[in-house]
C-alpha atoms as a PDB file:
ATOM      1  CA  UNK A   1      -0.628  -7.879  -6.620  1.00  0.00           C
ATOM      2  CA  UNK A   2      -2.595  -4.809  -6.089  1.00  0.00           C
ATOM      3  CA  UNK A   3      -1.867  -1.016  -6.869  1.00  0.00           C
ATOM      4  CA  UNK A   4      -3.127   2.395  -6.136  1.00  0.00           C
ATOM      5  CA  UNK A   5      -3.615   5.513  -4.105  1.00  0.00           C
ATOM      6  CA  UNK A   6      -3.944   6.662  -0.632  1.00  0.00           C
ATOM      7  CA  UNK A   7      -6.468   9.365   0.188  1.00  0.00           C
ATOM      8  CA  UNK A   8      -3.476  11.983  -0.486  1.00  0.00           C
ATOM      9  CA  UNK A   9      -2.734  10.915  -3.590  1.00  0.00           C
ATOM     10  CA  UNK A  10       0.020   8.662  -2.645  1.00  0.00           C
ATOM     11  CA  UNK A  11       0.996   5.699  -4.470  1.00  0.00           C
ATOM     12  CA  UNK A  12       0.490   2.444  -2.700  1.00  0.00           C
ATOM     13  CA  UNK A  13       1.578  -1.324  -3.884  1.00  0.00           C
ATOM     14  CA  UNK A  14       0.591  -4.643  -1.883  1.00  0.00           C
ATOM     15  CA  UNK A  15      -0.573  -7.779  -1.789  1.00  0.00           C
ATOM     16  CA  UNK A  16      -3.999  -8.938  -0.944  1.00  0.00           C
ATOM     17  CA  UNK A  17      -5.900 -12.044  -0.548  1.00  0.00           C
ATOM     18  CA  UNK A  18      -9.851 -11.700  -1.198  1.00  0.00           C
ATOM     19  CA  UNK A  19     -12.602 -13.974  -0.675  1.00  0.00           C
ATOM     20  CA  UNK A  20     -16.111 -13.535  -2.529  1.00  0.00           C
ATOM     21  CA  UNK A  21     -16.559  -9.897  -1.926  1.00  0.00           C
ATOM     22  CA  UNK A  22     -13.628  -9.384   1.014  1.00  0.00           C
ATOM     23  CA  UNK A  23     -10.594  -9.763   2.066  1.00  0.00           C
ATOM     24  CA  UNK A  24      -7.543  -8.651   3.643  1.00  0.00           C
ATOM     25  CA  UNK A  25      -3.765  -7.836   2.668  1.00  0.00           C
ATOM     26  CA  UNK A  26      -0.821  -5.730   3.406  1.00  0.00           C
ATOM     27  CA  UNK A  27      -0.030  -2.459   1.519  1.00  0.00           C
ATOM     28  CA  UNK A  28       3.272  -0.866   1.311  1.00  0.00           C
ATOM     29  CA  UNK A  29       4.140   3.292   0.516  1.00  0.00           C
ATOM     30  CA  UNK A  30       6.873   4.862  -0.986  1.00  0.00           C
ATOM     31  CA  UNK A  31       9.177   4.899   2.013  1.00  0.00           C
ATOM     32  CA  UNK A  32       8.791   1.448   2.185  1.00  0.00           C
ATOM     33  CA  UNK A  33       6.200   1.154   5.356  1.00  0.00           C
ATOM     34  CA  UNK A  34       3.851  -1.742   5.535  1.00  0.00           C
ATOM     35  CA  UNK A  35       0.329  -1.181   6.858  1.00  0.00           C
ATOM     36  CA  UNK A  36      -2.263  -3.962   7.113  1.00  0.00           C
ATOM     37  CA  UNK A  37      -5.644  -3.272   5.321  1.00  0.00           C
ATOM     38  CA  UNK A  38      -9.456  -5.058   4.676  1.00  0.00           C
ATOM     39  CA  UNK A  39     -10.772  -4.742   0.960  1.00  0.00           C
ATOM     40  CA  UNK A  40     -13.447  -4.884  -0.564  1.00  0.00           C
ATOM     41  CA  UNK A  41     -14.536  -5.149  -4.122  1.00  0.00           C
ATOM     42  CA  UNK A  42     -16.703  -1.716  -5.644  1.00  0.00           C
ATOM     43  CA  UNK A  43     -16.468  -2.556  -9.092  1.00  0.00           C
ATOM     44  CA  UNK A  44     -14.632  -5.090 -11.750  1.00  0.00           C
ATOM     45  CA  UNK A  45     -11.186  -4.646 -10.842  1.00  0.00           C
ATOM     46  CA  UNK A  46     -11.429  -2.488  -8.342  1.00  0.00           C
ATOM     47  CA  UNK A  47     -11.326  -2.513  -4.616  1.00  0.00           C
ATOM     48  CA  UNK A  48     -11.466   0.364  -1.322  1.00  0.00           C
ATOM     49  CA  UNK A  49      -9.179  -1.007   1.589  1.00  0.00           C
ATOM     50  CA  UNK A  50      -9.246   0.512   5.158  1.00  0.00           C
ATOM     51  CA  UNK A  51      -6.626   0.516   7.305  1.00  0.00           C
ATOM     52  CA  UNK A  52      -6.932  -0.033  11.140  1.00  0.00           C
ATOM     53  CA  UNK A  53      -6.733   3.817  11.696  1.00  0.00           C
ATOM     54  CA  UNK A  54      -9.555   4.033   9.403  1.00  0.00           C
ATOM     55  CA  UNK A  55      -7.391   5.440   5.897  1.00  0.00           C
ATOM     56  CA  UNK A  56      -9.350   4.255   2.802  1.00  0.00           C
ATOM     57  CA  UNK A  57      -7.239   3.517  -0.685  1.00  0.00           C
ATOM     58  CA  UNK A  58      -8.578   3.181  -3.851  1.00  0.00           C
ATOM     59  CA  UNK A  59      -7.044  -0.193  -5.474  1.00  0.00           C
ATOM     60  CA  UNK A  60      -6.635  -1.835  -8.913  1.00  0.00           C
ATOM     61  CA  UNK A  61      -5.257  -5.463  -9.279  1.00  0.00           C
ATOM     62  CA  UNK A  62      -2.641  -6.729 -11.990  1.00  0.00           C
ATOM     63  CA  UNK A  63      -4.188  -8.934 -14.150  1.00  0.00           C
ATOM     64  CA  UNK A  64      -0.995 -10.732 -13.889  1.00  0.00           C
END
């Protein structure tokens, strides 16, 4: 599971699926929308995903 922000300051939740470095996933808003996303890692824990229009969010995974 994965958490964090859009580049408004929205929060986002979703679930993503990484592989060495990258990977993929889905993300989900507040009202509920899905959007598809690529991620990659920047630092322990965290990742930047981009979304097919090109939107970047800042992630953090459960350690769950």
């Amino acid at each position: 599971n994965a958490y964090g922000i859009d580049s408004e300051g929205n929060e986002v939740t979703g679930s993503i699926s990484v592989d060495g470095k990258y990977g993929n996933g889905i993300l989900f808003n507040a009202n509920g929308e899905e959007t598809d996303i690529n991620v990659e890692w920047i630092s322990y824990g965290k990742l930047i995903a981009t979304d097919e229009d090109g939107n970047e969010y800042e992630l953090f995974v459960d350690e769950d």
